[in-house]
N, C-alpha and C. Protein backbone atom coordinates (compact mmCIF):
# COMPACT_ATOMS: atom_id res chain seq x y z
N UNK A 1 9.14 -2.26 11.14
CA UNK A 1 10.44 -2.20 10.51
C UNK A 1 10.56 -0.90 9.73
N UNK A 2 11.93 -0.19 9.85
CA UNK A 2 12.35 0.46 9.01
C UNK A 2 13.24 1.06 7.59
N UNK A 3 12.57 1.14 7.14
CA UNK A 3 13.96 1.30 6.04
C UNK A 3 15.10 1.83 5.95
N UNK A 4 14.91 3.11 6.73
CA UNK A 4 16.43 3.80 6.90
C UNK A 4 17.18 2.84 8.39
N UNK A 5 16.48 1.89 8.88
CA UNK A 5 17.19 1.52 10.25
C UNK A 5 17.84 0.32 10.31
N UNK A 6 17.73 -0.62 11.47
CA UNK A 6 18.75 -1.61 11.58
C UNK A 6 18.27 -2.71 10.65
N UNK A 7 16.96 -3.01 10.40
CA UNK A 7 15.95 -3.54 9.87
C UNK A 7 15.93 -3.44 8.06
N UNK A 8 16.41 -3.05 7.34
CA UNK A 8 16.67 -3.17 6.23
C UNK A 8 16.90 -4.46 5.50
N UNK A 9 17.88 -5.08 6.11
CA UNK A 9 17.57 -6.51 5.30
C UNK A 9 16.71 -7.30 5.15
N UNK A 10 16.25 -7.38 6.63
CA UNK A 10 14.64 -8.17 6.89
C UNK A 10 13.74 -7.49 6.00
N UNK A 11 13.57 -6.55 6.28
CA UNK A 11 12.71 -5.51 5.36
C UNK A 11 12.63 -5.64 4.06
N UNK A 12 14.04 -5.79 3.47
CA UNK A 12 13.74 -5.90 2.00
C UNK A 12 13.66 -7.41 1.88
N UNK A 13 13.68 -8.43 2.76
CA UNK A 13 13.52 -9.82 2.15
C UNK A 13 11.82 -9.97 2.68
N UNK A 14 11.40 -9.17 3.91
CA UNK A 14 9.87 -9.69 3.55
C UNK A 14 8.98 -8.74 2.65
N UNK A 15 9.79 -7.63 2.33
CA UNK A 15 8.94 -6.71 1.52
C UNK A 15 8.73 -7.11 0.04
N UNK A 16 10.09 -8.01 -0.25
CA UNK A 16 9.87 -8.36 -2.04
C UNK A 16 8.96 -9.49 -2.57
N UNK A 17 8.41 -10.58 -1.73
CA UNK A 17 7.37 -11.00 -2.11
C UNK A 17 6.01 -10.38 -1.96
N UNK A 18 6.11 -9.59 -0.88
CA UNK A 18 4.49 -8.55 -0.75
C UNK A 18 4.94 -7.69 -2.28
N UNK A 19 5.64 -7.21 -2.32
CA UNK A 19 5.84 -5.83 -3.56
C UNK A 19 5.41 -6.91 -4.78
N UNK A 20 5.74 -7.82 -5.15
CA UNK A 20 5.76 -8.84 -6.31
C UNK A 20 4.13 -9.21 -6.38
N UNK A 21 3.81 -9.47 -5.24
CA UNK A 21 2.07 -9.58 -5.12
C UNK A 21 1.41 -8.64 -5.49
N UNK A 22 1.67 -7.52 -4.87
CA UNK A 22 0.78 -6.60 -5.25
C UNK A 22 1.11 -6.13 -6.44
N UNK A 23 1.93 -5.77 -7.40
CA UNK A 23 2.21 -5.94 -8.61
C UNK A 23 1.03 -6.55 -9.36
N UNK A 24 1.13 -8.01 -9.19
CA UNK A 24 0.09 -8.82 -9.98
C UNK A 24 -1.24 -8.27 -9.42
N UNK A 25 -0.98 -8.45 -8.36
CA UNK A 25 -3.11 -8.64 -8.12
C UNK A 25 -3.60 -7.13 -8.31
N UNK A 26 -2.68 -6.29 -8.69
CA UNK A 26 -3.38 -4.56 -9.29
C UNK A 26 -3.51 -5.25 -10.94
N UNK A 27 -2.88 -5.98 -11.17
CA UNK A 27 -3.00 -5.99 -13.07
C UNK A 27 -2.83 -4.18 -13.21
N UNK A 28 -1.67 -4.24 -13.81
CA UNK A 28 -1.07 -2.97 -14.23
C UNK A 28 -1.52 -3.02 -15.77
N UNK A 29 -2.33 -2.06 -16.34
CA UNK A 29 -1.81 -2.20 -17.86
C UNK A 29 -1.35 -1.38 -18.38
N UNK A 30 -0.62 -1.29 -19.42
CA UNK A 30 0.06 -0.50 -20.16
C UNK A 30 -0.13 1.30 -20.10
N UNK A 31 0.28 2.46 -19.18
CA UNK A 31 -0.22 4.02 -19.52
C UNK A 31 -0.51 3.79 -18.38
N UNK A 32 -1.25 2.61 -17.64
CA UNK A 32 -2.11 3.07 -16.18
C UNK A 32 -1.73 3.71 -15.26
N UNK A 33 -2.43 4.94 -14.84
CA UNK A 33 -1.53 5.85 -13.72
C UNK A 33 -2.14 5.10 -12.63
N UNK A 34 -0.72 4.98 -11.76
CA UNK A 34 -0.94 4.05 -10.33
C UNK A 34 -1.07 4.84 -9.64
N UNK A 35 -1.41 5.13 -7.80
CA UNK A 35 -0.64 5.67 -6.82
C UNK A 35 -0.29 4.79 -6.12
N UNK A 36 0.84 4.88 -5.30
CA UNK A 36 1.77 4.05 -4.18
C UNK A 36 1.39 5.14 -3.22
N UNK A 37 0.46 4.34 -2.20
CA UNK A 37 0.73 5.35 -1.06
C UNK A 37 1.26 5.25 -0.28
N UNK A 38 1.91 5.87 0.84
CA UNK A 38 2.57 5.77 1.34
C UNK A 38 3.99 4.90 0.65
N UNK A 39 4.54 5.56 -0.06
CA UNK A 39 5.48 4.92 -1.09
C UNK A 39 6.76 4.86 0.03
N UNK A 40 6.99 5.56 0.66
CA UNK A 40 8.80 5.24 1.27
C UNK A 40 10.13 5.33 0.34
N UNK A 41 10.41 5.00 0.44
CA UNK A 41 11.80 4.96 -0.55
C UNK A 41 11.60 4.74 -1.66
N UNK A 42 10.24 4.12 -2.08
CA UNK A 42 10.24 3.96 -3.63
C UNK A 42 10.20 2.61 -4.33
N UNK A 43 10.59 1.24 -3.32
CA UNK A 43 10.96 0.05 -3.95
C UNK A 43 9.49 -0.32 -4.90
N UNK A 44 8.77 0.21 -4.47
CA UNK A 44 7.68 -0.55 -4.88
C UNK A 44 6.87 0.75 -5.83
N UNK A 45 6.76 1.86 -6.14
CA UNK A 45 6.75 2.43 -7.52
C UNK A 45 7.82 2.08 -8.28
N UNK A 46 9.23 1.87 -8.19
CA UNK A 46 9.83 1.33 -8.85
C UNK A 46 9.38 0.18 -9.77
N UNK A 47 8.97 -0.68 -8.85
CA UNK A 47 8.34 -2.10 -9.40
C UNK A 47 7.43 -1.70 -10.42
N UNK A 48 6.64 -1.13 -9.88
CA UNK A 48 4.73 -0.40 -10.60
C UNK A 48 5.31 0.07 -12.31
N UNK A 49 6.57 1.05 -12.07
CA UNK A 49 6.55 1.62 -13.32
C UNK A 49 7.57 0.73 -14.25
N UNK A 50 7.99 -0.46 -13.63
CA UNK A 50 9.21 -1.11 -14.93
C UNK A 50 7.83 -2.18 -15.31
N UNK A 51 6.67 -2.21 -14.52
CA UNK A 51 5.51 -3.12 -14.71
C UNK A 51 4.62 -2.32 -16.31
N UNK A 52 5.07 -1.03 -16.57
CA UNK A 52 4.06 -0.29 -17.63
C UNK A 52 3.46 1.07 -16.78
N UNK A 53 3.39 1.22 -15.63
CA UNK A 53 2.55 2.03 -14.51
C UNK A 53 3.04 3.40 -14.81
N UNK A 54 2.14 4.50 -14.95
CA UNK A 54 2.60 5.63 -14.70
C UNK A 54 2.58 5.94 -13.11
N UNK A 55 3.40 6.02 -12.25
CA UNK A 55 3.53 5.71 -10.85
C UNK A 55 3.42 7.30 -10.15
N UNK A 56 2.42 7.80 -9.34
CA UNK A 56 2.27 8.74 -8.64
C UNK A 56 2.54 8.20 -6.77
N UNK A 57 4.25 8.76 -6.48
CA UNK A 57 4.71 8.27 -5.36
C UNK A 57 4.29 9.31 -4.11
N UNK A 58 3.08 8.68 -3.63
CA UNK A 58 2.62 9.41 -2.65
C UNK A 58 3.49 9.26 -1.21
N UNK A 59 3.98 10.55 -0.82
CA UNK A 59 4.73 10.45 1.05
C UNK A 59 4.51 11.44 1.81
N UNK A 60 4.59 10.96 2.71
CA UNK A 60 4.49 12.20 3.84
C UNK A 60 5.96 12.38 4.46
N UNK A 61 6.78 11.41 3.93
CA UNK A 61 7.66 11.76 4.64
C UNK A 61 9.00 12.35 3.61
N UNK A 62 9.32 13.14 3.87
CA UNK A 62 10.44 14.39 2.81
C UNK A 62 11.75 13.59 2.36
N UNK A 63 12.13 12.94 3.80
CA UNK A 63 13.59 12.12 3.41
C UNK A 63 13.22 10.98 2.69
N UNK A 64 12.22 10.41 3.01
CA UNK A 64 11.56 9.06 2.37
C UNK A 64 11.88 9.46 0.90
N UNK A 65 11.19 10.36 0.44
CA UNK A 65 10.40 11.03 -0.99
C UNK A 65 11.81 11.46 -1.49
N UNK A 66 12.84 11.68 -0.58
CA UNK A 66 13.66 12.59 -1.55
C UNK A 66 14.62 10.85 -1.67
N UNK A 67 14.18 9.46 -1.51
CA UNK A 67 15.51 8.49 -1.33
C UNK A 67 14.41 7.55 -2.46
N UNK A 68 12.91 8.18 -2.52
CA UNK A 68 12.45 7.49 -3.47
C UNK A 68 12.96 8.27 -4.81
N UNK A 69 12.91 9.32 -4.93
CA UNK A 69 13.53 10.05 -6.09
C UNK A 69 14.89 9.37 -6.44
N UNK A 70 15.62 9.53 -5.84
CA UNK A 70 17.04 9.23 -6.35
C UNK A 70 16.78 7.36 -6.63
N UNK A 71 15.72 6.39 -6.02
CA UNK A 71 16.04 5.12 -6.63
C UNK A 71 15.47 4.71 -8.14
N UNK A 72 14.50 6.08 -8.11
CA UNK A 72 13.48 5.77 -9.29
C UNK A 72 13.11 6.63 -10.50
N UNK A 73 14.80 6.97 -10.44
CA UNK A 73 15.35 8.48 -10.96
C UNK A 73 15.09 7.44 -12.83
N UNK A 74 14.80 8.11 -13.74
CA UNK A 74 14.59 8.04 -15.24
C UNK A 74 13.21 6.79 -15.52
N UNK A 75 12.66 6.64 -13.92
CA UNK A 75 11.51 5.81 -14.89
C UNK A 75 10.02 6.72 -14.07
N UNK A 76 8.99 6.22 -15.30
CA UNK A 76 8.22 7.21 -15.46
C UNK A 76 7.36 7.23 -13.83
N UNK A 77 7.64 8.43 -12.93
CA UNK A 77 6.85 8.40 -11.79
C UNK A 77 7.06 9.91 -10.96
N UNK A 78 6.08 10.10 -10.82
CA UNK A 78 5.94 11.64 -10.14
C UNK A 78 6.07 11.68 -8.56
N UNK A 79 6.08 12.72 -7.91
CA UNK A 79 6.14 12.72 -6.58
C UNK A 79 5.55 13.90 -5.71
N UNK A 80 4.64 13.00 -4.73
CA UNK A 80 4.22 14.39 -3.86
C UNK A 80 3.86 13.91 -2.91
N UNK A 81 4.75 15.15 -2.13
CA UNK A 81 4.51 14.71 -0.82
C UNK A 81 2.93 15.12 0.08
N UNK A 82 2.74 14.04 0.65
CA UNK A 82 1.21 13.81 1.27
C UNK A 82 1.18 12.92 1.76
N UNK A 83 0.10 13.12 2.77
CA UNK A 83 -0.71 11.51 3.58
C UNK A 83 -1.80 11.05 2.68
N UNK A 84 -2.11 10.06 3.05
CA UNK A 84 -3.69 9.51 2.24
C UNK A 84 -4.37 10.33 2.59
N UNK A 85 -4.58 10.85 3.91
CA UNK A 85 -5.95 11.77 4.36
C UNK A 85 -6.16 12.86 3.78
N UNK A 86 -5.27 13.32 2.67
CA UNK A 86 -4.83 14.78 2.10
C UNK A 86 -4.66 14.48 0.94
N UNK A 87 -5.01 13.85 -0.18
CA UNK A 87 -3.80 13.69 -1.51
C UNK A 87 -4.46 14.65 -2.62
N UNK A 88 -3.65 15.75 -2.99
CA UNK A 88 -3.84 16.55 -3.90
C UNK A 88 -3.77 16.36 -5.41
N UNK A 89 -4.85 15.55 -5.65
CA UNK A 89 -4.79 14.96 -6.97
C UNK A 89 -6.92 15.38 -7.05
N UNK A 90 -6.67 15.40 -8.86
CA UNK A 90 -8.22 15.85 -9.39
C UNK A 90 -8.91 14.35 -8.58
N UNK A 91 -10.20 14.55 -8.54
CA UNK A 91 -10.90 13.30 -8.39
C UNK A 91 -10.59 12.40 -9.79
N UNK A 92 -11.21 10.92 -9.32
CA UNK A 92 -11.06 10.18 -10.61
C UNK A 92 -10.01 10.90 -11.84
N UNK A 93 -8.82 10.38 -10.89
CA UNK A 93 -7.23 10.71 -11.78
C UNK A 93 -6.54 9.85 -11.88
N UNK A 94 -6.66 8.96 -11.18
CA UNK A 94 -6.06 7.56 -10.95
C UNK A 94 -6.66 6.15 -11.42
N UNK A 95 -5.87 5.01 -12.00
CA UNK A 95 -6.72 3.92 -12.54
C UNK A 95 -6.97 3.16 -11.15
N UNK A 96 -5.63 3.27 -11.02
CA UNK A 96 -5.69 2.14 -9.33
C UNK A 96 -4.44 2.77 -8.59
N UNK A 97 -4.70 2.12 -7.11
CA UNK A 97 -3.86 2.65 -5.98
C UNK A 97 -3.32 1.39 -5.38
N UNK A 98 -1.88 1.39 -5.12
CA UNK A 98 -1.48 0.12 -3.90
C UNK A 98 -1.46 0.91 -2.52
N UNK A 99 -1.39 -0.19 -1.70
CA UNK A 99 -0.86 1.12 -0.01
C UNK A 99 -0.59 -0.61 0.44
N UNK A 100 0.80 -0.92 0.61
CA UNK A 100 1.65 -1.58 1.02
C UNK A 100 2.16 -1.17 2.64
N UNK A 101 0.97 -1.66 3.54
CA UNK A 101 1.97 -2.03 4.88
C UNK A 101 1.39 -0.23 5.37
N UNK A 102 1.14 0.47 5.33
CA UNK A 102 0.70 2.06 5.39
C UNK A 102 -0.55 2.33 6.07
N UNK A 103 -1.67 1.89 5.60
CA UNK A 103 -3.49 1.95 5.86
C UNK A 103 -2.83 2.08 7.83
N UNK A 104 -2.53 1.07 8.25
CA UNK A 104 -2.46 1.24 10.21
C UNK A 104 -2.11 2.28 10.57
N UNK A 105 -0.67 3.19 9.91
CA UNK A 105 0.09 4.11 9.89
C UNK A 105 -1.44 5.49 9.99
N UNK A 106 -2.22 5.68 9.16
CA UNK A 106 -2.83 6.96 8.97
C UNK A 106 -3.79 6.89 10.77
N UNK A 107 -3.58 8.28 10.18
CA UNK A 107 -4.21 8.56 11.43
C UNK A 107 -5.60 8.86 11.46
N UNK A 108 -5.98 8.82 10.23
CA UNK A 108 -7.69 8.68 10.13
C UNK A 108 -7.45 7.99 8.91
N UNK A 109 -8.10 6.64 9.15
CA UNK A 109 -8.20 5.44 7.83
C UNK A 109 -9.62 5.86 7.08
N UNK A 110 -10.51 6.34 7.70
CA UNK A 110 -11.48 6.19 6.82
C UNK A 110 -11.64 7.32 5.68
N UNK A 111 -10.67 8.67 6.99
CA UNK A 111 -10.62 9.63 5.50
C UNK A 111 -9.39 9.35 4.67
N UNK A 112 -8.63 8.59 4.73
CA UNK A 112 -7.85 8.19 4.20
C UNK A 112 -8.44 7.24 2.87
N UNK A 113 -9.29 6.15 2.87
CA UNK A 113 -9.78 5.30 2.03
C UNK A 113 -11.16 6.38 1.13
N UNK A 114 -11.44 7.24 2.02
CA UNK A 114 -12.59 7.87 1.02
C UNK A 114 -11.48 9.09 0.50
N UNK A 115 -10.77 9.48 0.71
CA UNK A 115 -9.72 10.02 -0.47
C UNK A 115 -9.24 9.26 -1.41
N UNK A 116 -9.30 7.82 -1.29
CA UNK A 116 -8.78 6.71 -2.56
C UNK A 116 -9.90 6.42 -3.56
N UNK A 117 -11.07 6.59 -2.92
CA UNK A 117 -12.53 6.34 -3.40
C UNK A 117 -12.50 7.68 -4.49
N UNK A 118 -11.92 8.48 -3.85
CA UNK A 118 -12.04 10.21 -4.63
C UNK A 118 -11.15 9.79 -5.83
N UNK A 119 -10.06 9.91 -5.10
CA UNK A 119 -8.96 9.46 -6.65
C UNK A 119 -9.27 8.83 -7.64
N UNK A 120 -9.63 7.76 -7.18
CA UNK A 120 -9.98 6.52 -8.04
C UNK A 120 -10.84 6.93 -9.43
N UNK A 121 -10.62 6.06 -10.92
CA UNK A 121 -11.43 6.45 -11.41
C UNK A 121 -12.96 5.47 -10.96
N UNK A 122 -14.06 5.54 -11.87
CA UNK A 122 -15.13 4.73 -11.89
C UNK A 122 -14.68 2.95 -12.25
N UNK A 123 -14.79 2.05 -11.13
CA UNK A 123 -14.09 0.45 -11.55
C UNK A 123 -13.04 1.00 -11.12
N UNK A 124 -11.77 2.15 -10.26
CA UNK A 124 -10.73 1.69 -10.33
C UNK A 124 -10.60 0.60 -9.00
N UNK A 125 -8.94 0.41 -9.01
CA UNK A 125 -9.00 -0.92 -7.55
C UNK A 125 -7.82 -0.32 -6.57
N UNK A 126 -8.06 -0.27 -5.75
CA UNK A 126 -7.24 -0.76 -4.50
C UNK A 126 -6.65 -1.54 -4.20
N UNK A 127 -5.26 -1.75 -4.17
CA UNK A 127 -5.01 -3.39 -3.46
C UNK A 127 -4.11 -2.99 -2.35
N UNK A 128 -4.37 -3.74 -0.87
CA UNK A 128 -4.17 -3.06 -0.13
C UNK A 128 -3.58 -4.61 0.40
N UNK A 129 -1.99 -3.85 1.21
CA UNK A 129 -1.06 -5.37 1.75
C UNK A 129 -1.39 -5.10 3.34
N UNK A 130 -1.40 -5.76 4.26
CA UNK A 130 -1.83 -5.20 5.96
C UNK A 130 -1.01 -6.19 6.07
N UNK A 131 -0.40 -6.45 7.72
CA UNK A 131 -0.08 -7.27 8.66
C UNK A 131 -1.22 -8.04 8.94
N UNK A 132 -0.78 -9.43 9.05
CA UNK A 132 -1.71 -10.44 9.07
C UNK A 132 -2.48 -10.52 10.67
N UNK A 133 -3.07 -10.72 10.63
CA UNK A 133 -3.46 -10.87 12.62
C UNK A 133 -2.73 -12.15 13.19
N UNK A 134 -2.44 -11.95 14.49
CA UNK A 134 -1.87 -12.50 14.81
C UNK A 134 -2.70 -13.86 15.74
N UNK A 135 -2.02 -15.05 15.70
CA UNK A 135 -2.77 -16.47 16.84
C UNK A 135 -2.18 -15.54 17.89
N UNK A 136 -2.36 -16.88 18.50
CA UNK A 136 -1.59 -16.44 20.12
C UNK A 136 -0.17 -16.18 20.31
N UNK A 137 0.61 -17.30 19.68
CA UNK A 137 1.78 -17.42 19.65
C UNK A 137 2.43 -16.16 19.37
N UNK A 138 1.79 -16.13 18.12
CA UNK A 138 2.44 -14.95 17.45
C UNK A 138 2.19 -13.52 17.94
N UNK A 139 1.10 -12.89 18.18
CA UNK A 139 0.12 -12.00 19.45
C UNK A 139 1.94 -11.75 20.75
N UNK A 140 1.71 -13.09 21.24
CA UNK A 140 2.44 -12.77 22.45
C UNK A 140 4.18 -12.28 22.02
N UNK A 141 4.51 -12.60 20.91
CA UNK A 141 6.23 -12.57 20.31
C UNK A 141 5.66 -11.08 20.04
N UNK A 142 4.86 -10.78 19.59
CA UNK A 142 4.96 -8.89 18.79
C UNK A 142 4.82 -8.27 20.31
N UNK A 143 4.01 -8.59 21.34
CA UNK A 143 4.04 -7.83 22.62
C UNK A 143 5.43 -7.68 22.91
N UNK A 144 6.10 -8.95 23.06
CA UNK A 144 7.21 -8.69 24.05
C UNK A 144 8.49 -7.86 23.25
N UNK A 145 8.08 -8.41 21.85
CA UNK A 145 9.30 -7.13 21.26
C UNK A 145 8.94 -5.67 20.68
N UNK A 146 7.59 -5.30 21.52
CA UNK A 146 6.90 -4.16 21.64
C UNK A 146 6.51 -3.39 20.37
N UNK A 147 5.99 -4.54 19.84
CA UNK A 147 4.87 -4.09 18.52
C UNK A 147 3.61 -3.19 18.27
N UNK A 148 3.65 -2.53 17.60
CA UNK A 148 2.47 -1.45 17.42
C UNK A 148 1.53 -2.68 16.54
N UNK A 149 1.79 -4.12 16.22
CA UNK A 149 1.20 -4.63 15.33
C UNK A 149 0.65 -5.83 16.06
N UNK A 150 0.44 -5.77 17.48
CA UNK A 150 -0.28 -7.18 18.07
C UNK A 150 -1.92 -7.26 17.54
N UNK A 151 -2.65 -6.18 17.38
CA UNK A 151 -4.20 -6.11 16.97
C UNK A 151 -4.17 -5.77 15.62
N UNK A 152 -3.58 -6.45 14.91
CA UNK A 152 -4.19 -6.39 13.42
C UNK A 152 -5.31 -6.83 13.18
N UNK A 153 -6.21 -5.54 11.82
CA UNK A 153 -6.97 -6.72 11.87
C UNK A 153 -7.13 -7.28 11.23
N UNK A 154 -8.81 -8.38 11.19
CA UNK A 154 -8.33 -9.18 10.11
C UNK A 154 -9.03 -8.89 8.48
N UNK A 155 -8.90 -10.08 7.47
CA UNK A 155 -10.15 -9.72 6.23
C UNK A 155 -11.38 -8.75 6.70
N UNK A 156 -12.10 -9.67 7.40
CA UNK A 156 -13.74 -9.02 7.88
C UNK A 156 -13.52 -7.77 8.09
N UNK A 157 -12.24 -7.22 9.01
CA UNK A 157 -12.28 -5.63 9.97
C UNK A 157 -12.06 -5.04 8.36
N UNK A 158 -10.80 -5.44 7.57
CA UNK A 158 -10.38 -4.43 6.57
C UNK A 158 -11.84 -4.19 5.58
N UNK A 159 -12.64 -5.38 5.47
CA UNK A 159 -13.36 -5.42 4.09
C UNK A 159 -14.67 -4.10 5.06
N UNK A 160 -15.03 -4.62 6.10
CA UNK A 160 -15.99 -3.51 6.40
C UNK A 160 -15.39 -2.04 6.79
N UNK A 161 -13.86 -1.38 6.68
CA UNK A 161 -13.36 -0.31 6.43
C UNK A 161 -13.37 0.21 5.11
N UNK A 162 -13.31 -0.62 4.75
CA UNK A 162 -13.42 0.21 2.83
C UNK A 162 -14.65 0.03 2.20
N UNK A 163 -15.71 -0.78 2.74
CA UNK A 163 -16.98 -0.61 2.37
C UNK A 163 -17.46 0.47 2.82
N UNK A 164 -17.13 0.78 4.01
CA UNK A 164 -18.25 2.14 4.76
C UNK A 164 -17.42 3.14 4.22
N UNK A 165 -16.16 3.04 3.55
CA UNK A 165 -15.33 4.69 3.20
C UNK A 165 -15.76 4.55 1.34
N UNK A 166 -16.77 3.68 0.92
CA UNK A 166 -17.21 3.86 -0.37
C UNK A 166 -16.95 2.90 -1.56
N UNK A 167 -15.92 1.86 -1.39
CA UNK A 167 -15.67 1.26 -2.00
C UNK A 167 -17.08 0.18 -1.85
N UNK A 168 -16.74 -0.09 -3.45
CA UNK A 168 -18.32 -0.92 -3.71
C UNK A 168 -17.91 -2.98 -3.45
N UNK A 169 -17.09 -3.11 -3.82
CA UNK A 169 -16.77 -4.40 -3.94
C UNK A 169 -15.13 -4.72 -3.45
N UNK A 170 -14.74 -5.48 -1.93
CA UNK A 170 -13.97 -6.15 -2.02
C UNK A 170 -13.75 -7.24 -1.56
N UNK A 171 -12.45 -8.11 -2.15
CA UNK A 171 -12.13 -9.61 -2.08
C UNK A 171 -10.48 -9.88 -2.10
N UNK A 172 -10.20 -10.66 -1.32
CA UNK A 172 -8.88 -11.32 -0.84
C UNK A 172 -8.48 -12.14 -1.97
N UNK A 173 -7.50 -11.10 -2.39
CA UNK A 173 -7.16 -12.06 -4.04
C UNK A 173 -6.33 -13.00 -3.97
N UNK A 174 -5.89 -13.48 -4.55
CA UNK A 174 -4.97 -15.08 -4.14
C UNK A 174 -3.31 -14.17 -4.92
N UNK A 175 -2.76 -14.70 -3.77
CA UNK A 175 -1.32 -14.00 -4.16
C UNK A 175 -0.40 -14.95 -4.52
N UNK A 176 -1.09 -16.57 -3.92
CA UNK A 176 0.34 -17.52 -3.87
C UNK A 176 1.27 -17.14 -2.62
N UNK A 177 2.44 -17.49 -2.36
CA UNK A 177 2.95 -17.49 -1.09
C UNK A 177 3.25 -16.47 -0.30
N UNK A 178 3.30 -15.11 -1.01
CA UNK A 178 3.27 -13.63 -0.54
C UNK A 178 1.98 -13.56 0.63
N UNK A 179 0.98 -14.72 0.57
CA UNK A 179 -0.37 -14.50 1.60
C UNK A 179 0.80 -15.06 3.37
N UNK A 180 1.76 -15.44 3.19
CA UNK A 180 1.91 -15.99 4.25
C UNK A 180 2.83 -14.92 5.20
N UNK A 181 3.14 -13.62 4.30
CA UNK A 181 3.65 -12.37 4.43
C UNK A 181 2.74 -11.40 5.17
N UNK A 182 1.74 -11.11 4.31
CA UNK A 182 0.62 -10.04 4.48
C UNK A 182 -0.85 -10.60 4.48
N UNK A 183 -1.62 -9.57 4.42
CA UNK A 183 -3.45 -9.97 4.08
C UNK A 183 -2.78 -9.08 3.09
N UNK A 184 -3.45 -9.27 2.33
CA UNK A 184 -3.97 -8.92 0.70
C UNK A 184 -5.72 -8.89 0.42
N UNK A 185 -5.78 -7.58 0.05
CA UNK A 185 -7.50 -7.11 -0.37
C UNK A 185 -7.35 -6.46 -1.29
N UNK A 186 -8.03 -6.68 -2.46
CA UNK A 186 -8.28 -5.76 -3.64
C UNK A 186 -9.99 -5.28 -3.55
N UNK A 187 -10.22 -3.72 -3.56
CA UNK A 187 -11.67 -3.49 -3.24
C UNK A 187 -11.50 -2.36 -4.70
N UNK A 188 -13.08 -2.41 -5.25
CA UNK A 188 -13.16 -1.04 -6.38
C UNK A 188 -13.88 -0.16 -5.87
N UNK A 189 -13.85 0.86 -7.00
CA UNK A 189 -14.86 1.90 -6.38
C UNK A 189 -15.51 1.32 -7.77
C-alpha cells in the first residue's frame, strides 16, 4: 500500500493501530531522541513527538520527506533524507529507533540493522512492525493480487536478522490487538 495512492484509506485505518503500538512498546520518555525510519509522510514521527520524542524523520524518499515536513510542521522533529543502509547520524545518537512496515523495503537489511546497532545508544531499542507471514489462505490472496509480501518472514527469521547485525537481545512484545495487524519485535543493542 501506498500513501500517495488509491490505498490511503486502508492505509491509514491499518496503519493507526500498528503506529499506536509501536508508540507504546518503544516507551518514549520525556527528551528521547527517536528515529522513524523509513518515516513516509510522517504519521508516525508525528505520533513519536506529541508522545515527548525528539523525532529524527529518516527518508529516502524527497516527496515523502517534503509531505512529512508540512504534517509535522511546529513539533519537535528533524529531517534527513536517507535509507537505513546510509544514515548520517554520530554513532550512539539515538535512544531508540521504530521502522514501521520498511526493514523488507531495504535493499540490504543487514547493513541496514547494523547501522541501527551504530546509531543506537548502549541499551537503546528497536521496535520493529513487519507483515505478518502468511497461512495458506492468506499466502494464496497476496499472490493473486500480486504481492511483494507472500514470504514474510516470521518472529524466528526477524529475531535471527538482528541478532547476526548486532543486536544483543530480542522479544515479541505484546501490543494487544495491533499483533493481528503486524509482527512486532523490540531488540537492544
Amino acid at each position: 500500500m501506498h500513501p500517495h495512492g488509491a490505498h490511503r484509506i486502508g492505509h491509514a485505518l491499518w496503519f493507526s493501530p500498528v503506529y499506536a503500538a509501536l508508540v507504546r512498546a518503544v516507551h518514549v520518555g520525556p527528551g528521547e531522541r527517536v528515529l522513524d525510519v523509513g518515516a513516509g509522510t510522517g504519521a508516525l514521527s508525528g505520533r513519536l513527538a506529541r508522545a515527548g520524542a525528539a523525532v529524527v524523520c529518516l527518508e529516502p524518499d524527497a516527496q515523502s520527506l517534503e509531505a512529512a515536513r508540512r504534517r509535522v510542521a511546529g513539533l519537535d522533529v528533524e529531517f534527513v533524507e536517507a535509507s537505513a543502509e546510509h544514515i548520517p547520524l554520530p554513532d550512539a545518537s539515538v535512544d531508540a529507533a521504530v521502522a514501521s512496515v520498511t526493514a523488507h523495503h531495504w535493499g540490504d537489511q543487514r547493513a541496514g540493522f547494523e547501522e541501527l546497532v551504530r546509531v543506537l545508544r548502549p541499551g537503546g531499542r528497536l521496535v520493529l512492525a513487519e507483515f505478518r507471514p502468511a497461512g495458506p489462505v492468506l499466502r494464496q490472496l497476496r499472490r493473486i493480487a500480486g504481492s511483494k509480501h507472500v514470504g514474510a518472514p516470521d518472529a524466528v527469521e526477524w529475531t535471527v536478522r538482528l541478532r547476526d547485525a548486532g543486536f544483543s537481545a530480542v522479544e515479541v512484545p505484546r501490543v494487544g490487538p495491533a499483533a493481528a495487524f503486524a509482527l512486532f519485535l523490540r531488540a537492544t543493542r
